[in-house]
C-alpha atoms as a PDB file:
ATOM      1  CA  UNK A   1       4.664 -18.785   2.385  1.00  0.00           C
ATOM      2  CA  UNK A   2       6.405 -16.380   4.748  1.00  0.00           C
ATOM      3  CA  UNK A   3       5.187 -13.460   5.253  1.00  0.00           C
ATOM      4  CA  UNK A   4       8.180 -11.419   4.411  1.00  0.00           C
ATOM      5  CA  UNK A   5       8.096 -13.108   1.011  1.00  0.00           C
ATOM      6  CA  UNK A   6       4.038 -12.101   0.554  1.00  0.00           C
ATOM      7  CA  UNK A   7       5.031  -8.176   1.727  1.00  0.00           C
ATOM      8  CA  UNK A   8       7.486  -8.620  -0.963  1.00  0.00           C
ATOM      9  CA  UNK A   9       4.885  -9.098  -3.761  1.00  0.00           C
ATOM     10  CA  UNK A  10       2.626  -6.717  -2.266  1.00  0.00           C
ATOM     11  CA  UNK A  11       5.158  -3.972  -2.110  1.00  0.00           C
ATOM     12  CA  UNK A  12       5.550  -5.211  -6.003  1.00  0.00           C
ATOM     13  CA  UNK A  13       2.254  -4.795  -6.829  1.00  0.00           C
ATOM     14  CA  UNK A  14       1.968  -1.166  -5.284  1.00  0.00           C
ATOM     15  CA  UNK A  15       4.824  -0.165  -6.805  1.00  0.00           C
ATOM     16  CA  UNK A  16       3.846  -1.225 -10.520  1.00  0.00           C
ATOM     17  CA  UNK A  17       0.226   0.139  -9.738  1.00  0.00           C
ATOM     18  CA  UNK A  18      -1.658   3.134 -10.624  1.00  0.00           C
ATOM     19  CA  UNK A  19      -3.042   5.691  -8.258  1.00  0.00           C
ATOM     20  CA  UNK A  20      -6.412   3.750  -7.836  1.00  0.00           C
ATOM     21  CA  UNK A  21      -4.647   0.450  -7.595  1.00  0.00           C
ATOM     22  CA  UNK A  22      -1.989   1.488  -4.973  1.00  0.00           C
ATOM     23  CA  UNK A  23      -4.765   3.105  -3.000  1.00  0.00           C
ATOM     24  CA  UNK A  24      -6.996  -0.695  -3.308  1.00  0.00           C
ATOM     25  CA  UNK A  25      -4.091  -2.648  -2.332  1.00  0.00           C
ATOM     26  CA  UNK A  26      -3.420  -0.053   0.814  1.00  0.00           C
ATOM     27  CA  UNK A  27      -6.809  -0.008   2.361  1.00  0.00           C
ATOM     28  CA  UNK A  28      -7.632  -3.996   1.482  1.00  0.00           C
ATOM     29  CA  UNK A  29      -4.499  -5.830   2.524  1.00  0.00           C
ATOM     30  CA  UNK A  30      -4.651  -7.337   5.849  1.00  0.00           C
ATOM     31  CA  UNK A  31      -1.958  -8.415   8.395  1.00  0.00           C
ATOM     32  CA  UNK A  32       0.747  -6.025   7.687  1.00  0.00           C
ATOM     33  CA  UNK A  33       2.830  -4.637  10.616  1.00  0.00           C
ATOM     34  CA  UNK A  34       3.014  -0.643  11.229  1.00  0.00           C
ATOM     35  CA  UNK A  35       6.155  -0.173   9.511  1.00  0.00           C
ATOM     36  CA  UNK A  36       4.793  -2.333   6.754  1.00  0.00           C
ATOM     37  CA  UNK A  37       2.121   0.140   6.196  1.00  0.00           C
ATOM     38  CA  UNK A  38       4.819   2.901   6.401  1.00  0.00           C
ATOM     39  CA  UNK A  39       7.043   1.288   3.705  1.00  0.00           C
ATOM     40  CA  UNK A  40       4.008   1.725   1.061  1.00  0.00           C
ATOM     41  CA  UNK A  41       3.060   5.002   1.896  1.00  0.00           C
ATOM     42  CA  UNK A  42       6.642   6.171   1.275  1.00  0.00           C
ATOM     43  CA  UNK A  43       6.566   4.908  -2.005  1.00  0.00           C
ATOM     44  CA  UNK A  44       2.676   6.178  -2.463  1.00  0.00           C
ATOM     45  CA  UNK A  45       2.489   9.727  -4.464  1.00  0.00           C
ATOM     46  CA  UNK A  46       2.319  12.579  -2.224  1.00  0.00           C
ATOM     47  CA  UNK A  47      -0.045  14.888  -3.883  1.00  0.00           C
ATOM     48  CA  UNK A  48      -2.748  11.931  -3.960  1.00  0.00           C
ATOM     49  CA  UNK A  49      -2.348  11.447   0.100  1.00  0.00           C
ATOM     50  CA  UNK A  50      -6.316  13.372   0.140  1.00  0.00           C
ATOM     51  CA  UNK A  51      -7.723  10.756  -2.297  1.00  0.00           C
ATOM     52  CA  UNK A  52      -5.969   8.253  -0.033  1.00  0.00           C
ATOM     53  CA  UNK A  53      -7.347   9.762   2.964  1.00  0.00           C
ATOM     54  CA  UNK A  54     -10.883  10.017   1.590  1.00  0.00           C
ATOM     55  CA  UNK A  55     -11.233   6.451   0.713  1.00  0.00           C
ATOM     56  CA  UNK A  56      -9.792   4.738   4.241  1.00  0.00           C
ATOM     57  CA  UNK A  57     -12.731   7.202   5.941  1.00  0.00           C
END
């Protein structure tokens, strides 16, 4: 499967995720370009960007 198409359902699954879920999917996935990574923190709630920050230390 291309990998545009598997950023596609991950982007899918962060969007329809919770807090807790978005911030699992962020710090587990593996293989994603820089701007990739970028893309889902836009869409990832700003005043949760601490809990975020916590968990990927």
């Amino acid at each position: 499967m291309p990998t545009d198409t598997n950023f596609e359902a991950i982007k899918e699954r962060f969007r329809n995720a919770d807090v807790d879920g978005k911030i699992d999917i962020y710090t587990s996935v593996q293989g994603l370009t820089v701007e990739q990574y970028k893309e889902l923190l836009r869409m990832f709630p700003i005043k949760y960007l601490d809990k975020l920050e916590k968990a990927m230390s």
